[in-house]
N, C-alpha and C. Protein backbone atom coordinates (compact mmCIF):
# COMPACT_ATOMS: atom_id res chain seq x y z
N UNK A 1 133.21 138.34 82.61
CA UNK A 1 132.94 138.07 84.02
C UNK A 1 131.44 137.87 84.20
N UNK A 2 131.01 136.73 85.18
CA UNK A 2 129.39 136.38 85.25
C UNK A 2 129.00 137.84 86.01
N UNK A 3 127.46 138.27 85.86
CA UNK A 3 127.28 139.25 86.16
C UNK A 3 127.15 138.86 87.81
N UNK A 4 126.49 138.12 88.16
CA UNK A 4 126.64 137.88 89.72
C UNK A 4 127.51 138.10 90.49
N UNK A 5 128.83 137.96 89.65
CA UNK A 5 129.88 137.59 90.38
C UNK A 5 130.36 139.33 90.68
N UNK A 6 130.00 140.42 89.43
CA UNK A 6 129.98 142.15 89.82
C UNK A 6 129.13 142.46 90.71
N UNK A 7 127.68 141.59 90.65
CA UNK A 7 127.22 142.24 91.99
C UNK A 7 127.50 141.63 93.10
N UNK A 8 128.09 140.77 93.25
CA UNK A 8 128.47 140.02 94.59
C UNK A 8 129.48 141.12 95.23
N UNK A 9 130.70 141.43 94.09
CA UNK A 9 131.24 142.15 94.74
C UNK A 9 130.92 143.65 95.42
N UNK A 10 130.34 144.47 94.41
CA UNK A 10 129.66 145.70 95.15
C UNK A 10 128.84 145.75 96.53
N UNK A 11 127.71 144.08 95.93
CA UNK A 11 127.17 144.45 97.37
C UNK A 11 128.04 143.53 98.78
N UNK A 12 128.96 143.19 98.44
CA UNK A 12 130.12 142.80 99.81
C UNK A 12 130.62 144.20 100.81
N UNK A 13 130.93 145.36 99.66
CA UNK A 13 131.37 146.61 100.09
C UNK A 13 130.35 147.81 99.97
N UNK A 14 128.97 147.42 99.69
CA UNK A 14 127.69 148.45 99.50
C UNK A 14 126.56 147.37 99.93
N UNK A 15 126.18 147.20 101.11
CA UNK A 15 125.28 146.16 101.45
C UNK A 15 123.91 146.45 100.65
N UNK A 16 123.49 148.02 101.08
CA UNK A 16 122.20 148.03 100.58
C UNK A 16 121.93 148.15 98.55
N UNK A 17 123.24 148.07 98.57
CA UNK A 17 122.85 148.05 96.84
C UNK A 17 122.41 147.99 96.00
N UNK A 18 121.60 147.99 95.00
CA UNK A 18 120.83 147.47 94.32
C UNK A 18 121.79 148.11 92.78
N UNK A 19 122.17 146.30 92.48
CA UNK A 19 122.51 146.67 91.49
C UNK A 19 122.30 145.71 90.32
N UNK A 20 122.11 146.78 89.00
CA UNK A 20 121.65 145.90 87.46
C UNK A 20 123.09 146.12 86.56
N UNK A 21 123.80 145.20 86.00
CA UNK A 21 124.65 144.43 85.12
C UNK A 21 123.75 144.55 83.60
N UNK A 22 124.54 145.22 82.72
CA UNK A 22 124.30 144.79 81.42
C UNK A 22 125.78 144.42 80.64
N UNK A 23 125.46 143.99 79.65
CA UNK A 23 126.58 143.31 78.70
C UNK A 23 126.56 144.09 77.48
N UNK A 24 127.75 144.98 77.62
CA UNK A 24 127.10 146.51 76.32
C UNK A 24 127.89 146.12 74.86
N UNK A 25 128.59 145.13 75.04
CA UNK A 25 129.08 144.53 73.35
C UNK A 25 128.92 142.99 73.35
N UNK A 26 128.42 142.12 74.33
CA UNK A 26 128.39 140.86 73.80
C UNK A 26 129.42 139.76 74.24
N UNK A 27 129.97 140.53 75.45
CA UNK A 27 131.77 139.87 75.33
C UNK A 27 131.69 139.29 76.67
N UNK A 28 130.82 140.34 77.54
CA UNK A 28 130.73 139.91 79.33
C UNK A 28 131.85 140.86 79.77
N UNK A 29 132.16 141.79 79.21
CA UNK A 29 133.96 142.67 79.92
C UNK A 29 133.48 143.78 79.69
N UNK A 30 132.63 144.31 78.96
CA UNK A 30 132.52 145.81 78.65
C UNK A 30 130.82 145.71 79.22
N UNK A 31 130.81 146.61 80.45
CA UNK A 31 129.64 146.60 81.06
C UNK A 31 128.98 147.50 81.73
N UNK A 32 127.72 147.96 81.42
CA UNK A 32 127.14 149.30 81.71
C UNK A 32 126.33 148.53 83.67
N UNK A 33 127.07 149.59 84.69
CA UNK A 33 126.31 149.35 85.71
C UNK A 33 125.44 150.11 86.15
N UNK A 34 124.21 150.10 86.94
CA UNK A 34 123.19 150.84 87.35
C UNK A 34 123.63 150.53 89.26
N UNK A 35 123.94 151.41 89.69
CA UNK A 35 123.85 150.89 91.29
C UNK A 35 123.32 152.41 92.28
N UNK A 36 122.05 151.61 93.12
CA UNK A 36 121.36 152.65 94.31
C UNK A 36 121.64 152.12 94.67
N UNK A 37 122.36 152.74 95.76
CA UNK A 37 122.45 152.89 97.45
C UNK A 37 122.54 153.92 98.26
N UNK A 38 122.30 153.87 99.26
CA UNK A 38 121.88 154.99 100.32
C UNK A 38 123.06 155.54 100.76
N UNK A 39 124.09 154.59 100.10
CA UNK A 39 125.77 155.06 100.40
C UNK A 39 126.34 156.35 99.91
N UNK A 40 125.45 156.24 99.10
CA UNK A 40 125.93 157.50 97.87
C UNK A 40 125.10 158.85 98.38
N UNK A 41 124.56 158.90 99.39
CA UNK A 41 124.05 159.96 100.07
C UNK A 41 124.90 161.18 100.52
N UNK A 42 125.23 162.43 99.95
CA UNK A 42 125.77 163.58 100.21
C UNK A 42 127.02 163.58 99.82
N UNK A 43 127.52 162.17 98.91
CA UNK A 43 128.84 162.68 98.00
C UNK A 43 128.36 162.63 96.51
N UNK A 44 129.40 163.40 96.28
CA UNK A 44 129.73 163.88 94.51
C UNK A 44 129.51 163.14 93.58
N UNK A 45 129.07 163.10 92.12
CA UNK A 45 129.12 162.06 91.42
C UNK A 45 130.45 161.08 91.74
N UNK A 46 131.34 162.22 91.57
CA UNK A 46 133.03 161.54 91.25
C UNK A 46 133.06 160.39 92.34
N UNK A 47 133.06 160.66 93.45
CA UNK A 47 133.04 160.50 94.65
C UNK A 47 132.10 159.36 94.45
N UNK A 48 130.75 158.90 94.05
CA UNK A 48 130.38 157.51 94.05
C UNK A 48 130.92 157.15 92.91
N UNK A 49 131.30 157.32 91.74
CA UNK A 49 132.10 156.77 90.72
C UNK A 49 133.19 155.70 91.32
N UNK A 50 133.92 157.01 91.89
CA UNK A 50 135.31 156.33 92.76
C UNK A 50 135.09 155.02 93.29
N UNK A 51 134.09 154.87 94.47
CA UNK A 51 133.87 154.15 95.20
C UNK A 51 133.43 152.59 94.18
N UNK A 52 132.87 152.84 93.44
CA UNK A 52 132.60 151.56 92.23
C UNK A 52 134.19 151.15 91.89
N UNK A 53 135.08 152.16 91.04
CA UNK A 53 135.97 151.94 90.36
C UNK A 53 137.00 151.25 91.59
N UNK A 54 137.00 151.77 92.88
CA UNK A 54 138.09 150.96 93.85
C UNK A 54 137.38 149.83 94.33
N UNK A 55 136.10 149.65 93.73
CA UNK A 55 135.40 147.78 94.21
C UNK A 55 136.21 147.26 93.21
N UNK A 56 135.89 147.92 91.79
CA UNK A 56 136.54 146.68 90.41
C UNK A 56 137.43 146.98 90.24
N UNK A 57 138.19 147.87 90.79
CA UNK A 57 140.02 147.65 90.70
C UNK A 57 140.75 146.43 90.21
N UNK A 58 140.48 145.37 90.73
CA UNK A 58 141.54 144.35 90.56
C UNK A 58 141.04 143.81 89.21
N UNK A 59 139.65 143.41 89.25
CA UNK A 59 139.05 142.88 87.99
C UNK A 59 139.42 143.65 86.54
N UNK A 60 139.82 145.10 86.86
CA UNK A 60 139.95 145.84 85.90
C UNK A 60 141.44 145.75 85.41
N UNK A 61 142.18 145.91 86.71
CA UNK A 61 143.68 145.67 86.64
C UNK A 61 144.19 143.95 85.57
N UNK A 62 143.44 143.20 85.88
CA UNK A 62 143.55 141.84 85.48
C UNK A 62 143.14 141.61 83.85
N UNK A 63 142.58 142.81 83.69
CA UNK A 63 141.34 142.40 82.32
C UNK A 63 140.47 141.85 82.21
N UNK A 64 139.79 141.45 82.98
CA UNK A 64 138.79 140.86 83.68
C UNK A 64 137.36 141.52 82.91
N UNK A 65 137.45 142.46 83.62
CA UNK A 65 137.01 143.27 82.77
C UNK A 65 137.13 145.05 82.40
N UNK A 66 137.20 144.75 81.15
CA UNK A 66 137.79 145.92 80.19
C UNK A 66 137.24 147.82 80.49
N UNK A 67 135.74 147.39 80.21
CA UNK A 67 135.35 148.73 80.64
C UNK A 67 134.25 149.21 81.09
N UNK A 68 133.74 149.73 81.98
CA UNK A 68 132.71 149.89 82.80
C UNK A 68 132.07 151.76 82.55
N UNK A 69 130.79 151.26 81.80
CA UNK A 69 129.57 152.38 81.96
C UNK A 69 129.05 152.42 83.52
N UNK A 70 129.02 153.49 84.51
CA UNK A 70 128.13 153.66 85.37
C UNK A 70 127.15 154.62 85.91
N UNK A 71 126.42 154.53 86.48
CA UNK A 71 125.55 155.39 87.06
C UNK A 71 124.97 155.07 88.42
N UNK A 72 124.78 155.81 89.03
CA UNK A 72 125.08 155.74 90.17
C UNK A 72 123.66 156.74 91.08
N UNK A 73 123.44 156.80 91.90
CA UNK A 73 122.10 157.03 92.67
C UNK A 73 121.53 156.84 93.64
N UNK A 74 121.33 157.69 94.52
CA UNK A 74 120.36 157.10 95.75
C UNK A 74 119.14 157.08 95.55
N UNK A 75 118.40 155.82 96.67
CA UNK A 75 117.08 155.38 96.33
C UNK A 75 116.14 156.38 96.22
N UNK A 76 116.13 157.77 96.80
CA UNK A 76 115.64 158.77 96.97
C UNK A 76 115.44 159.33 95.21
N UNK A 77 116.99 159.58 94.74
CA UNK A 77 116.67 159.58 93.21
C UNK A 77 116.25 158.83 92.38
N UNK A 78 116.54 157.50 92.66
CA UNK A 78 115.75 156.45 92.05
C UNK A 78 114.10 156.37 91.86
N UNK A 79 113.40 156.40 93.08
CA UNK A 79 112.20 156.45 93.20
C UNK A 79 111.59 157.82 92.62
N UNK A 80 112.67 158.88 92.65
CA UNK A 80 112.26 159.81 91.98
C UNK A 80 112.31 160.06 90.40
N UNK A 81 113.14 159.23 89.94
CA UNK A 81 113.10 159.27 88.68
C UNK A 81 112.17 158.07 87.96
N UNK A 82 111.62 157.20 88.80
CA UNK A 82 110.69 156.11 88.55
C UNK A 82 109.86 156.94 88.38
N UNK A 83 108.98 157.92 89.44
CA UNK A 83 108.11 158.36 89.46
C UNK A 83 108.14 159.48 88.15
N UNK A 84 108.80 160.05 87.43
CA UNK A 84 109.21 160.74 86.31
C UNK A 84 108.40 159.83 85.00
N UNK A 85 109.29 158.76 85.23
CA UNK A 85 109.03 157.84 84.08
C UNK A 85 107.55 157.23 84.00
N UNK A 86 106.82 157.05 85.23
CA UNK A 86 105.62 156.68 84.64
C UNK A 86 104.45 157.29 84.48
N UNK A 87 105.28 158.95 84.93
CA UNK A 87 103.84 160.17 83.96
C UNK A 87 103.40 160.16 82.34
């Protein structure tokens, strides 16, 4: 699946999203996602997991694509873990 076409969908149902697509074997189906949003504010990992896995439901259902690495974050942790990384 083109990667555009994963973030098109997240950010349809996560406006403020920010999300990065990698290709973790070469194939375009097995794919590690990175997504901040402010959505993910005061729920559970599981709980933003979920919310990814019922965007790619169908794609997943179809084989579309096979299997999805994620991680997940608000901008709050984001910027905080930027700021980590460039001590």
């Amino acid at each position: 699946m083109e990667f555009e076409n994963v973030k098109s969908l997240i950010k349809n149902k996560i406006p403020d999203a920010d999300v990065t697509v990698i290709d973790l074997t070469g194939t375009k189906d097995h794919l590690g996602l990175e997504i901040v949003s402010n959505e993910f504010t005061g729920k559970r990992l599981i709980q933003q997991h979920q919310m990814i896995m019922d965007i790619l439901k169908e794609e997943l259902n179809q084989n579309i694509i096979h299997a999805v690495q994620i991680k997940t974050m608000t901008k709050e942790q984001k910027e905080k873990q930027n700021g980590k990384e460039s001590l």
